[in-house]
Protein backbone atom coordinates (compact mmCIF):
# COMPACT_ATOMS: atom_id res chain seq x y z
CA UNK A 1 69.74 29.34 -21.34
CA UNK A 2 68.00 28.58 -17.91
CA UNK A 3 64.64 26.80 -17.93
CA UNK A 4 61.76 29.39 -17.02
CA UNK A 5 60.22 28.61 -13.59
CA UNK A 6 56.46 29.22 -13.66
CA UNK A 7 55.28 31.92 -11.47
CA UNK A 8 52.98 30.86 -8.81
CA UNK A 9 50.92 33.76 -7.94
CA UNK A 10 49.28 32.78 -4.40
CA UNK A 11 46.24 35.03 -4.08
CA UNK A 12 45.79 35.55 -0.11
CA UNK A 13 42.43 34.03 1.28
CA UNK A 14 40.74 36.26 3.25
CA UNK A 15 38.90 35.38 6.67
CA UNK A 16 35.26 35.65 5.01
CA UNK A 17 36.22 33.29 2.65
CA UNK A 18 38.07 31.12 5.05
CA UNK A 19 35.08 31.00 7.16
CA UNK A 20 32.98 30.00 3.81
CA UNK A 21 35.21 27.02 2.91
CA UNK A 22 35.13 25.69 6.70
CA UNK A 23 31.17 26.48 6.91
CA UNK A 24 30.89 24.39 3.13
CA UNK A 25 32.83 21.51 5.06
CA UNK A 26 31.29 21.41 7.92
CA UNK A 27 27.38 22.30 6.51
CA UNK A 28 28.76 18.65 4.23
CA UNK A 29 29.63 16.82 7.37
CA UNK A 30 26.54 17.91 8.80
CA UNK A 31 24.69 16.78 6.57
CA UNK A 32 25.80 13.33 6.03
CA UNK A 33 25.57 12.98 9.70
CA UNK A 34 21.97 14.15 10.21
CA UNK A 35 21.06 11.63 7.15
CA UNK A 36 22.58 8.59 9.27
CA UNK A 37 20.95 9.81 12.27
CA UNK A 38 17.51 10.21 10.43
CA UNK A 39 18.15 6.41 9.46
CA UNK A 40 19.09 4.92 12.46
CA UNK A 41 16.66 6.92 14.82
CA UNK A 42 13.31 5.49 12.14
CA UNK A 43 15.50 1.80 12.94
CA UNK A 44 15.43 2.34 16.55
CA UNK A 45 11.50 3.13 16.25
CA UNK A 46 10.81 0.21 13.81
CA UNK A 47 12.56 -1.94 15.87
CA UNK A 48 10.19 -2.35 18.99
CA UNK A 49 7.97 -5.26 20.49
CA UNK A 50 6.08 -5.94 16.94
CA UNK A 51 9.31 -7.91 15.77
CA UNK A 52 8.42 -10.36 18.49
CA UNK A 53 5.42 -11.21 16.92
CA UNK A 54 6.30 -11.79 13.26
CA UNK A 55 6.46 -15.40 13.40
CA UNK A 56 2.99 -15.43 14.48
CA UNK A 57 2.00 -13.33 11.63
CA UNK A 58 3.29 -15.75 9.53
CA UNK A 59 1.41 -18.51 11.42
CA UNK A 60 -1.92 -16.64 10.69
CA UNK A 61 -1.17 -16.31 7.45
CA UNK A 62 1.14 -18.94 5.77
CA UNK A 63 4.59 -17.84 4.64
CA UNK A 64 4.53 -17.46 1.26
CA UNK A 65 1.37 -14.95 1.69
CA UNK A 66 3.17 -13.63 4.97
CA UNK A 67 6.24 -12.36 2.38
CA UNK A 68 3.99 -11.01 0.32
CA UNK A 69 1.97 -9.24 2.88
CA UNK A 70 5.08 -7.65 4.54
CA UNK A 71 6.40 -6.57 1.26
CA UNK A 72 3.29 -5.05 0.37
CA UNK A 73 2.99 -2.92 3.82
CA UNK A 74 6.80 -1.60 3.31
CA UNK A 75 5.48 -0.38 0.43
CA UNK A 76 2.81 1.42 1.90
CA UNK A 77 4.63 2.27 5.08
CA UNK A 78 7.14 4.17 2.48
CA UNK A 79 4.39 5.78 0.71
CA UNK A 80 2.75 7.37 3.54
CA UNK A 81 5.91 8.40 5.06
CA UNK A 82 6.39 9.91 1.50
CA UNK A 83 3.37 12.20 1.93
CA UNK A 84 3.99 13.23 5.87
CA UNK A 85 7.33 14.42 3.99
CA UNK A 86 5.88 16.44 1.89
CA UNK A 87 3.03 17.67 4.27
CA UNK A 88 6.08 18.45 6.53
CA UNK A 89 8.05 20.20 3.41
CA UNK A 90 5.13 22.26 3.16
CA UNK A 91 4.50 23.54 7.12
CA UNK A 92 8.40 24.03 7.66
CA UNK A 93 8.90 26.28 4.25
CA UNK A 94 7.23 29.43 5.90
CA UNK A 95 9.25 29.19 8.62
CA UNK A 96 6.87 27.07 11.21
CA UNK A 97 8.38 23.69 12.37
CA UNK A 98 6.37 20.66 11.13
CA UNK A 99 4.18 19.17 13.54
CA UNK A 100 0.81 16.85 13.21
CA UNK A 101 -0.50 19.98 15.45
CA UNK A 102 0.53 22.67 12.51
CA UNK A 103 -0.35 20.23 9.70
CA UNK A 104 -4.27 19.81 10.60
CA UNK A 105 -4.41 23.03 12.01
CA UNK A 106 -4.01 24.21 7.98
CA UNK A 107 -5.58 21.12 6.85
CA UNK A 108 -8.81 21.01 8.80
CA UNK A 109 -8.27 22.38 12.56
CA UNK A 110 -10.98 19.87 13.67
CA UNK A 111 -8.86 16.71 12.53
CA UNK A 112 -6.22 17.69 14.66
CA UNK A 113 -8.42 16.01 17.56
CA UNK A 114 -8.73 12.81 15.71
CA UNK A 115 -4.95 12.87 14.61
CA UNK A 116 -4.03 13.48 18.74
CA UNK A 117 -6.26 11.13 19.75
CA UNK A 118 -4.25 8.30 17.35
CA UNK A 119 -1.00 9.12 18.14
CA UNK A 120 -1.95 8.94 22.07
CA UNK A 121 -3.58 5.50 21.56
CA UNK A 122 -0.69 3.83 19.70
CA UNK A 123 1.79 5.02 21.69
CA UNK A 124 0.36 3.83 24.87
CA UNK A 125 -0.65 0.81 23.16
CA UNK A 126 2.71 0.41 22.69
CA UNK A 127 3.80 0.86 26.17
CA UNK A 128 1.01 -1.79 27.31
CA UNK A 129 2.91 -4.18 24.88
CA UNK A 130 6.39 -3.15 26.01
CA UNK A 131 4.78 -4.27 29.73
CA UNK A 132 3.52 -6.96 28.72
CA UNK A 133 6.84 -8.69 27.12
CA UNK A 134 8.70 -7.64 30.65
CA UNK A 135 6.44 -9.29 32.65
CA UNK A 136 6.42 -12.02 30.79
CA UNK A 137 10.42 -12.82 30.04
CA UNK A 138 11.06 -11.81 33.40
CA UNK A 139 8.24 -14.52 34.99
CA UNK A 140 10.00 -17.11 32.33
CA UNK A 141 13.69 -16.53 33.40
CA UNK A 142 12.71 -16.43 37.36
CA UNK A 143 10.28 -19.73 37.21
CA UNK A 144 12.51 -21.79 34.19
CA UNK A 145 16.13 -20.34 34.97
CA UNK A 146 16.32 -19.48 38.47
CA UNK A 147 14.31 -22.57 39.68
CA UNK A 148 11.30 -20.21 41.71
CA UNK A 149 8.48 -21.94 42.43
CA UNK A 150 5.87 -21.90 40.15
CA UNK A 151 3.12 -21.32 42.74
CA UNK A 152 5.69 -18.35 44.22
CA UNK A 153 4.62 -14.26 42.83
CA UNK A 154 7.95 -14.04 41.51
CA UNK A 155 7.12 -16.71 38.98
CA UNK A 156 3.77 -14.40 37.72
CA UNK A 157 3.87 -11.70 35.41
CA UNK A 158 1.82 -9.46 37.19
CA UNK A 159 4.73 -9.33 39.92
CA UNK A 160 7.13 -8.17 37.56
CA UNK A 161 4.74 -5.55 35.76
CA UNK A 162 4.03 -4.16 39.46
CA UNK A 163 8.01 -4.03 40.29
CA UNK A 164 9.42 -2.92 37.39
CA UNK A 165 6.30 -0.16 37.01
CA UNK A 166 6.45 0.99 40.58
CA UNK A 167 10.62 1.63 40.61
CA UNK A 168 10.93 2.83 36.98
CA UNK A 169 8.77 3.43 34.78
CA UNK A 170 5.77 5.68 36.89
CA UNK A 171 9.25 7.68 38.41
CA UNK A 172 10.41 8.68 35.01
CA UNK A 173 7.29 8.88 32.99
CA UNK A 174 6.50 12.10 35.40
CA UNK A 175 10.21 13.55 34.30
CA UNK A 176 9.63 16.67 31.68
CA UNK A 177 12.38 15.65 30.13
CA UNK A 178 13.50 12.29 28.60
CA UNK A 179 16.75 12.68 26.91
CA UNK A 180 18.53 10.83 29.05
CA UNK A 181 16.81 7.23 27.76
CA UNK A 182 17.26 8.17 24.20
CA UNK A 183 20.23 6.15 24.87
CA UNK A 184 17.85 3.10 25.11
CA UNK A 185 16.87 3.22 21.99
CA UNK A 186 20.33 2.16 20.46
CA UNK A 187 20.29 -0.65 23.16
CA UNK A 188 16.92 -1.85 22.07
CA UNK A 189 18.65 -2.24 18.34
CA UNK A 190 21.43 -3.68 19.35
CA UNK A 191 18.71 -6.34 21.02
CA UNK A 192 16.58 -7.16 18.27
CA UNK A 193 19.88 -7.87 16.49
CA UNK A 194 20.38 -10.79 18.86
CA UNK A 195 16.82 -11.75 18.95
CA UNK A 196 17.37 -12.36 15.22
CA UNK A 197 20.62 -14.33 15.92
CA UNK A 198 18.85 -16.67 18.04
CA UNK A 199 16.12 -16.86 15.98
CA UNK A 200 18.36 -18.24 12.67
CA UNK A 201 20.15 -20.10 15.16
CA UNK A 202 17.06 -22.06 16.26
CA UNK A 203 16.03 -22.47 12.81
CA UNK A 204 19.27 -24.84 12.32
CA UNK A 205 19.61 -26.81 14.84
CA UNK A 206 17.80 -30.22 15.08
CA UNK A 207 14.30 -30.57 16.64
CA UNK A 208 15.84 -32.77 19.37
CA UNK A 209 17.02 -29.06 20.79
CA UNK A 210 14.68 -26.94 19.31
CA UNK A 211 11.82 -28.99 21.09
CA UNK A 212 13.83 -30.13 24.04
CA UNK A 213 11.20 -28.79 26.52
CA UNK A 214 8.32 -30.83 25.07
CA UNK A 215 7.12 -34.83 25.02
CA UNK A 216 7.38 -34.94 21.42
CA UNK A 217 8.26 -33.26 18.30
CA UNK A 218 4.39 -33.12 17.37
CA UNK A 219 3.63 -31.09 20.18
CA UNK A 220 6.33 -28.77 19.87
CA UNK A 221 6.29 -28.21 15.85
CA UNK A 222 2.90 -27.12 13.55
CA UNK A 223 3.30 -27.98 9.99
CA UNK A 224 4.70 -25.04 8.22
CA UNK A 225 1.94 -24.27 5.14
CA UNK A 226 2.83 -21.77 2.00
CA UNK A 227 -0.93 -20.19 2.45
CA UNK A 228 -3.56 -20.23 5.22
CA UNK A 229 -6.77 -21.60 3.86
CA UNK A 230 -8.19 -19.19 6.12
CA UNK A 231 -8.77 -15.49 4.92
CA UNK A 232 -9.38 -14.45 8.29
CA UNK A 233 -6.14 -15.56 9.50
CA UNK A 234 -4.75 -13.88 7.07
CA UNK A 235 -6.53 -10.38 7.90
CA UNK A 236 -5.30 -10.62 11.29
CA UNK A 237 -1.88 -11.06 10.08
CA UNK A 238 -1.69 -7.73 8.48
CA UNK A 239 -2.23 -5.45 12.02
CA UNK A 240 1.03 -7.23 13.33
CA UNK A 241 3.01 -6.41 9.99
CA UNK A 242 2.00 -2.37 10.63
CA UNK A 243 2.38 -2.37 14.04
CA UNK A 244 6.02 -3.41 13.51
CA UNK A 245 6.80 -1.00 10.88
CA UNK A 246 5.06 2.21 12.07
CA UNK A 247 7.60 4.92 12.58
CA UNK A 248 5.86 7.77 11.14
CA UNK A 249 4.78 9.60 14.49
CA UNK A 250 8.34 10.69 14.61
CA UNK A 251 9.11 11.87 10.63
CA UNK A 252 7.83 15.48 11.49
CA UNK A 253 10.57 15.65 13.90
CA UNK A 254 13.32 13.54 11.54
CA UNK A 255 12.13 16.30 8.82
CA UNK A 256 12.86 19.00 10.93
CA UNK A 257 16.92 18.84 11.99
CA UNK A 258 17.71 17.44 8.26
CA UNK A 259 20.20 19.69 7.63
CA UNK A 260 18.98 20.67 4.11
CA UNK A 261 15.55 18.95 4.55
CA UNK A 262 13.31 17.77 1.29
CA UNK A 263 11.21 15.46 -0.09
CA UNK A 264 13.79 13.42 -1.81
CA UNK A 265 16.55 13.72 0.83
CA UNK A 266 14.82 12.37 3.53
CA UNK A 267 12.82 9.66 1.66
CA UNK A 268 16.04 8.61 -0.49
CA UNK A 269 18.10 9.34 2.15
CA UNK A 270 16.14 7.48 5.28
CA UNK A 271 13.21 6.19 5.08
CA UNK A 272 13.83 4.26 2.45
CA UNK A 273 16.69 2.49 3.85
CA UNK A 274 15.21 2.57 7.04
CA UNK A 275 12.53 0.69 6.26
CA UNK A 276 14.19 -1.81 3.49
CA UNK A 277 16.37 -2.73 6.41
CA UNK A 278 13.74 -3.16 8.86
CA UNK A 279 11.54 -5.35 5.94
CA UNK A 280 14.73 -7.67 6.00
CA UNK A 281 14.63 -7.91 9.42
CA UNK A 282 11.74 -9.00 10.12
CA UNK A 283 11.39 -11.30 7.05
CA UNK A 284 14.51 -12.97 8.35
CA UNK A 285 12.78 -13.22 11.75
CA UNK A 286 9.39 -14.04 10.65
CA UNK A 287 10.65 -16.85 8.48
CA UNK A 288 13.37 -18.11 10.96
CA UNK A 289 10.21 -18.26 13.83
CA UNK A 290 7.75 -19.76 12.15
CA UNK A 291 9.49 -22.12 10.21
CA UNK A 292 10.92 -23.70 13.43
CA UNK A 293 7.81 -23.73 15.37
CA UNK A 294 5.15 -23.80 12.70
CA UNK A 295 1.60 -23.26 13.53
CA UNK A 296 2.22 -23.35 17.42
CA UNK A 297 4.61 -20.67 17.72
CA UNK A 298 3.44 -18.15 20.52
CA UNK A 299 2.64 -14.24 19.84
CA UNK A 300 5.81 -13.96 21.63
CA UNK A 301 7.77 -16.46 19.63
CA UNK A 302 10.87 -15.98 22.21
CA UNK A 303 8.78 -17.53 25.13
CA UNK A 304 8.60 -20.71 22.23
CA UNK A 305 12.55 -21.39 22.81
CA UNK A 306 13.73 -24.02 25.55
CA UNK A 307 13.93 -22.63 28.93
CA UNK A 308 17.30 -24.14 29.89
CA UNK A 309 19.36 -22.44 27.20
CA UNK A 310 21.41 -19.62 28.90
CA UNK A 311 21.13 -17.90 25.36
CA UNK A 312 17.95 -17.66 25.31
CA UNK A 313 17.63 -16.57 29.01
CA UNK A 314 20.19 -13.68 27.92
CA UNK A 315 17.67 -12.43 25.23
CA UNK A 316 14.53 -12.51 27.29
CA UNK A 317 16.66 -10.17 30.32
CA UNK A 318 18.01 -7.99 27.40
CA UNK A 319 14.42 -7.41 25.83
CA UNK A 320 13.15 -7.02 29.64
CA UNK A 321 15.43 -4.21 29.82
CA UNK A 322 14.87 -2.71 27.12
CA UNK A 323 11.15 -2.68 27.03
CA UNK A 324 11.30 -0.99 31.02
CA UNK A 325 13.38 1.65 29.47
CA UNK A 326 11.06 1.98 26.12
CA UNK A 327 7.70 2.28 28.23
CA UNK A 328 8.36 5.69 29.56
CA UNK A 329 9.69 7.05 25.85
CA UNK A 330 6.28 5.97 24.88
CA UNK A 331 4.11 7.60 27.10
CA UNK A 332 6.16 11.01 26.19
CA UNK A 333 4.40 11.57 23.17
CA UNK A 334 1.48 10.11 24.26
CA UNK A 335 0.94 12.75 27.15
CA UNK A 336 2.13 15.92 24.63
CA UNK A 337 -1.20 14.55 22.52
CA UNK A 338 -3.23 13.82 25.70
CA UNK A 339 -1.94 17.92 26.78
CA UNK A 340 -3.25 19.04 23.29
CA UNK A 341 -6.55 17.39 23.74
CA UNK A 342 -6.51 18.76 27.21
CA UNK A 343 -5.72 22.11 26.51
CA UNK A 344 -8.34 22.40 22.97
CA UNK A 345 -11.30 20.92 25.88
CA UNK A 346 -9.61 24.11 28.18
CA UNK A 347 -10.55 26.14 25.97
CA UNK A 348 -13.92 25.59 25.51
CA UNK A 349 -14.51 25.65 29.68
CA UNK A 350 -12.92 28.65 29.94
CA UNK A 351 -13.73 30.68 26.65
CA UNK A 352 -15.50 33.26 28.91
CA UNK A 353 -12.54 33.19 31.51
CA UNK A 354 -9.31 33.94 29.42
CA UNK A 355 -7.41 34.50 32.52
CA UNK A 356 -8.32 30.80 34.11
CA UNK A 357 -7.64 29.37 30.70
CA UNK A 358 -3.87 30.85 30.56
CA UNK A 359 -3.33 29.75 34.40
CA UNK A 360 -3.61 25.86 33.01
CA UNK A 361 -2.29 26.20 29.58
CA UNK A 362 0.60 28.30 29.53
CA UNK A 363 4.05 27.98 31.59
CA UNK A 364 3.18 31.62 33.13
CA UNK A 365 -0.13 30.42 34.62
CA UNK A 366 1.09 28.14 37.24
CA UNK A 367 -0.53 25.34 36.45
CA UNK A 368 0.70 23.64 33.74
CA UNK A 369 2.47 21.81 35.59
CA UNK A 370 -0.75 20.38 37.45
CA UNK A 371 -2.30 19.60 34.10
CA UNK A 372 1.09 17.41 33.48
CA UNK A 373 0.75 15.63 36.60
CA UNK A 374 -2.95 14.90 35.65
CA UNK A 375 -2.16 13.71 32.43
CA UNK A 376 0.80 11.66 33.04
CA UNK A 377 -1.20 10.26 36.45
CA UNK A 378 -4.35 9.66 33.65
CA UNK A 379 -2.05 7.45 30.95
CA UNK A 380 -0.56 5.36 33.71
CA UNK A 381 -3.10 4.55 35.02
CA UNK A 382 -4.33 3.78 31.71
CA UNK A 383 -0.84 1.43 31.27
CA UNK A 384 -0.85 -0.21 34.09
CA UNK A 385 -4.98 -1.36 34.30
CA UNK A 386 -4.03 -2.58 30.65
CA UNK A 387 -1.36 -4.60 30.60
CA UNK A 388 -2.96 -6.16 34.27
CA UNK A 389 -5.55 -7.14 32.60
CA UNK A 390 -4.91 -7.97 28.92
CA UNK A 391 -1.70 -10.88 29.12
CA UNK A 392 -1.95 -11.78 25.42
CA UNK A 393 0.37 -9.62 23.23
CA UNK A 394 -0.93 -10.98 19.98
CA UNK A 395 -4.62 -9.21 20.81
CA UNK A 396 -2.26 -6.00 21.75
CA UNK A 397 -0.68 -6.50 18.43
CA UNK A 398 -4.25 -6.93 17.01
CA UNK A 399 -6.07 -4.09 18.00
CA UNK A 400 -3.05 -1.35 18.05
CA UNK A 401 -2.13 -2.35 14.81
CA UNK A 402 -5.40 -2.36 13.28
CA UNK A 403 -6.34 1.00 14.44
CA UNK A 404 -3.35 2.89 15.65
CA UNK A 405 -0.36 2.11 13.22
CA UNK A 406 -2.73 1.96 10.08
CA UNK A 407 -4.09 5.54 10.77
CA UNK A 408 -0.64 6.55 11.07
CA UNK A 409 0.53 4.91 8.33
CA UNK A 410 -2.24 5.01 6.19
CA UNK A 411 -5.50 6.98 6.42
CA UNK A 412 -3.74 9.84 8.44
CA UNK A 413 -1.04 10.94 5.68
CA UNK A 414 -3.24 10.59 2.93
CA UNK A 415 -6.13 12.90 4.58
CA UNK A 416 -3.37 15.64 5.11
CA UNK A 417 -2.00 15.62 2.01
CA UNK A 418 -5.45 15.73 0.63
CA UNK A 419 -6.08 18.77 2.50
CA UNK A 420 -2.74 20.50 2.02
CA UNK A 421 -1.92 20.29 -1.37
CA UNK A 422 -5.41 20.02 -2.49
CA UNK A 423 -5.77 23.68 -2.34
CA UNK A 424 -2.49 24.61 -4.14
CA UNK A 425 -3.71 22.61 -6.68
CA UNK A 426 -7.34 24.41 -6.62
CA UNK A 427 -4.64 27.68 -6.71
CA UNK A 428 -2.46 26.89 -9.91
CA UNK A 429 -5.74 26.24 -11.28
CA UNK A 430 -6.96 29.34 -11.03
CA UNK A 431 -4.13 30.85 -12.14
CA UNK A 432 -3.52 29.33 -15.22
CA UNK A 433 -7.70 30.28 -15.87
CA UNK A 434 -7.56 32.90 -18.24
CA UNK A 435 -8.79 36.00 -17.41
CA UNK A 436 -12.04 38.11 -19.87
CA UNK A 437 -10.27 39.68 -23.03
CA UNK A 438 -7.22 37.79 -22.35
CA UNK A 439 -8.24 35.80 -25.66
CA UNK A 440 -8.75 38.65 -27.56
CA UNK A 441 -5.39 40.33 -26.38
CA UNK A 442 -3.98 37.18 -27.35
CA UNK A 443 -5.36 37.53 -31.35
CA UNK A 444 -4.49 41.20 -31.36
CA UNK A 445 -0.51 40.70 -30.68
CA UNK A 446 -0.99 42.77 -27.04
CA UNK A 447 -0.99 40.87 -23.83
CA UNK A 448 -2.79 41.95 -20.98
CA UNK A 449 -1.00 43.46 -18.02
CA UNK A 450 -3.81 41.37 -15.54
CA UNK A 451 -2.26 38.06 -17.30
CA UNK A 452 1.04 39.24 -16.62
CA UNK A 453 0.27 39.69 -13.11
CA UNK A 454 -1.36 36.47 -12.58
CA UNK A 455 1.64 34.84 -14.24
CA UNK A 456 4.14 36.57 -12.29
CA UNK A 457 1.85 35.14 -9.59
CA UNK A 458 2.04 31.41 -10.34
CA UNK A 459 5.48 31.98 -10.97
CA UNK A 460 6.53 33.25 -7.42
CA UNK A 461 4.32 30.22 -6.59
CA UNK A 462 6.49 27.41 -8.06
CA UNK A 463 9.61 29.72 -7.24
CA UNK A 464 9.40 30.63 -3.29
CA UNK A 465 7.15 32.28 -1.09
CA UNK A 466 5.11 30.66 1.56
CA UNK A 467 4.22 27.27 1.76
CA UNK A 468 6.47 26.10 -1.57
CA UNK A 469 6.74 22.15 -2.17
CA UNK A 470 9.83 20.59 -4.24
CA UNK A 471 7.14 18.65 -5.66
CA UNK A 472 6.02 19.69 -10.10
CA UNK A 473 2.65 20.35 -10.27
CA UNK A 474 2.25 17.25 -12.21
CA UNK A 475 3.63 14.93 -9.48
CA UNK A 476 1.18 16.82 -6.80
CA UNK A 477 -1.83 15.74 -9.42
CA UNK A 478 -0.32 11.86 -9.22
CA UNK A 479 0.04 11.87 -5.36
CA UNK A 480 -3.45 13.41 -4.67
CA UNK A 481 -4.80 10.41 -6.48
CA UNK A 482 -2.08 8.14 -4.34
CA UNK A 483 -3.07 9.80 -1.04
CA UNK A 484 -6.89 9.33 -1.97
CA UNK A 485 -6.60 6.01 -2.42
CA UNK A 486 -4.14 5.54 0.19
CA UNK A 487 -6.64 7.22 2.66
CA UNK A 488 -9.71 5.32 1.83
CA UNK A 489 -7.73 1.92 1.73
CA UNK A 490 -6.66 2.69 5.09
CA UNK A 491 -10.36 2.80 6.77
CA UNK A 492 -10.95 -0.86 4.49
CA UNK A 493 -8.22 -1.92 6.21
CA UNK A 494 -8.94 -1.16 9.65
CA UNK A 495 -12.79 -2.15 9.36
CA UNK A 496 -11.90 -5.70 7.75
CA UNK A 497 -8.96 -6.38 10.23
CA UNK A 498 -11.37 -5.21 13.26
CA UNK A 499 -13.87 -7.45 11.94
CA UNK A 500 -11.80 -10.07 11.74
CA UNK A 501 -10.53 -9.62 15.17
CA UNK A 502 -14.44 -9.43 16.51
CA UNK A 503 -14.76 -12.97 14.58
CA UNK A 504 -12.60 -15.03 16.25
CA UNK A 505 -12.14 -13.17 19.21
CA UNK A 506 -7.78 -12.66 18.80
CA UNK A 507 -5.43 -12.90 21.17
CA UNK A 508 -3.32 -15.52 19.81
CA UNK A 509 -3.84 -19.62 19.21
């Protein structure tokens, strides 16, 4: 008797559900992709001029505290970017896309000046810092590689500022559009990665070549110490550490093309990883620096390495290029929060003249474009007197970092999610309040249609509708506390590391 052959009963797929299976695959690919973009574009960001100044962080402050402190603002740096998440979660769930402008315009409309007025400060503060390290790599590899003349203008950093300003960076900062540097960006990582092989190379190698350039190895090395005596060192040390690891004027924007975008996803998902990665960066760096220059290593610790050394030279002309490429991505952001502030003083000079106020603040009126060329012309100018006149990057690092990156990072995130989940809170409150004679319902078997209501209420709450957060109820409580403190530790941080910097005047050694 012939074996049975089991019927295989092939039901036909039809094109809907065709389409469904290839939408599932591709909506998967899609979103592993936008997670590793998220990371590496938060890299890119992290990954700026700050790195260049770790080892003098951990001059100010010892290495063993240096470690700690760096640790200790990754943490925060996480935790704020943790709240902007959920601030962001909360805007983009009606439908709006998450901006700093629609955050504090539900949080407190008036803070949105305050919160434009950061953003445009460290981001040009940035830029001036990005000038500065041109001008000076650029003097360093014409005077010490090329053989100019010290006494020539080539050999001067202003020179080089002037050039590189006039040719590139004023020509494409008045561009609309910037996409074509985003490029840059994955340059500029690709940079800081062989800044950090030089940097563990140096740390090797003998002090006969490590100090090569100097009479003696005294003069060229400071004794490495565990902990600066000094707590004002110390202080100072912290601005550098935020300055490096502020990203969060972009998370709004990560937030928004996630894929599936949440709380978890994006803070499992990138900036945790971005930021571990950058920590171990710049730890490596830090230690690798200061450990082979000690106390005397410069607030650009790249300018510390011997002249003659071809490597080296390579670096400083990579970072040159880089940071003329990064100064006009900088002042894009900074002019959007300059056109806000613009627009909001507009408004009040033309409250009575509606038809004058849409000519400058709409595309329609005509001039918008003027008020871009005014704004852009404004922050250059702003750049370029700046980084003229200020030539020490650590007192860049100082003040930027001290009031810039910790409002972004600190103060900033806390105060909105204060504001924005405070009153959900306030809301579940009220709704788990119960209402007169819902008691007595309550002892007489009957419950009252009002409770029902109210619960059906809170329940569409947690559930959907406007403004939902993936975030329990119980976990909002924990974070308000977090954000409170986070928001008042931010202004102690700023007012002790400004202080600080008033004290003994910053800049560098």
């Amino acid at each position: 008797m012939p074996k049975l052959q089991p019927v295989v009963v092939r039901v036909p797929t039809t094109p809907s559900k065709r389409r469904q299976v290839e939408g599932t695959k591709k909506t998967q690919q899609h979103e592993g992709a936008s997670l590793w973009v998220g990371y590496v574009t938060l890299l890119k960001l992290t990954m700026g001029a700050g790195t260049l100044g770790l080892p003098y962080a951990f001059s100010e402050s010892g290495f063993l505290v240096g470690a700690v402190l760096l640790v200790c603002v990754t943490c925060i740096a996480l935790y704020g970017g943790f709240l902007l998440a959920a601030c962001s979660e909360k805007v983009l769930s009606d439908g709006t896309p998450a901006t700093f402008g629609a955050m504090t315009s539900r949080a407190s409309p008036a803070f949105g000046h305050v919160v434009n007025t950061i953003i445009m400060f460290k981001c040009t503060g940035t830029a001036v810092s990005y000038m500065i390290v041109l001008g000076e790599n650029l003097a360093a590899v014409a005077e010490k590689t090329l053989g100019v003349s010290a006494e020539s203008s080539l050999a001067t950093r202003q020179f080089w500022q002037f050039a590189v300003f006039a040719v590139f960076v004023a020509p494409v900062a008045f561009l609309k559009d910037l996409k074509a540097l985003k490029n840059a960006a994955v340059l500029g990582l690709i940079a800081v990665l062989y800044v950090l092989f030089l940097a563990v190379v140096y740390s090797l190698l003998p002090d006969s070549e490590t100090c090569a350039a100097f009479e003696s190895v005294d003069a060229c090395r400071g004794k490495p110490v565990a902990v600066n005596p000094d707590p004002v060192g110390q202080l100072r040390a912290l601005p550098i550490f935020f300055f490096a690891l502020t990203c969060h004027q972009n998370i709004p924007t990560t937030f928004n093309e996630m894929a599936q975008p949440s709380v978890g996803r994006i803070t499992k998902g990138i900036l945790l990883p971005a930021l571990t990665s950058a920590a171990a960066i710049f730890m490596t760096i830090g230690f690798a620096g200061y450990l082979t220059y000690g106390h005397n290593v410069l607030p650009d610790f790249l300018l510390s390495y011997p002249d003659s050394d071809p490597l080296v030279a390579a670096g400083r002309v990579a970072l040159a290029l880089i940071a003329t490429c990064s100064c006009p991505l900088q002042l894009h952001p900074a002019r959007l929060s300059a056109t806000a502030l613009a627009r909001a003083f507009l408004s009040v000079v033309f409250r009575n003249r509606p038809e004058r106020l849409k000519a400058w603040t709409t595309d329609e009126g005509g001039r918008s474009g003027v008020l871009r060329v005014i704004l852009t012309t404004f922050l250059l100018s702003a750049l370029f007197a700046t980084s003229w006149v200020v030539s020490s990057l650590g007192l860049v690092f100082d003040v930027i970092g001290a009031v810039g990156a910790t409002g972004l990072t600190m103060y900033l995130p806390g105060f909105l999610f204060l504001c924005l989940f405070r009153k959900s809170a306030v809301t579940s409150e009220e709704m788990d309040a119960p209402t007169p004679g819902t008691a007595a319902a309550a002892r007489s078997g009957k419950v009252a249609k009002g409770d029902v209501t109210r619960r059906a209420e809170r329940q569409a709450l947690k559930e959907g509708g406007p403004e939902k957060s993936s975030l329990s109820e119980r976990a909002i409580q924990w974070h308000l506390r977090g954000a409170l403190f986070l928001f008042l530790l931010g202004f102690t941080v700023m007012s002790l590391t400004l202080a600080s910097l008033v004290l003994t005047g910053g800049g560098g050694h």
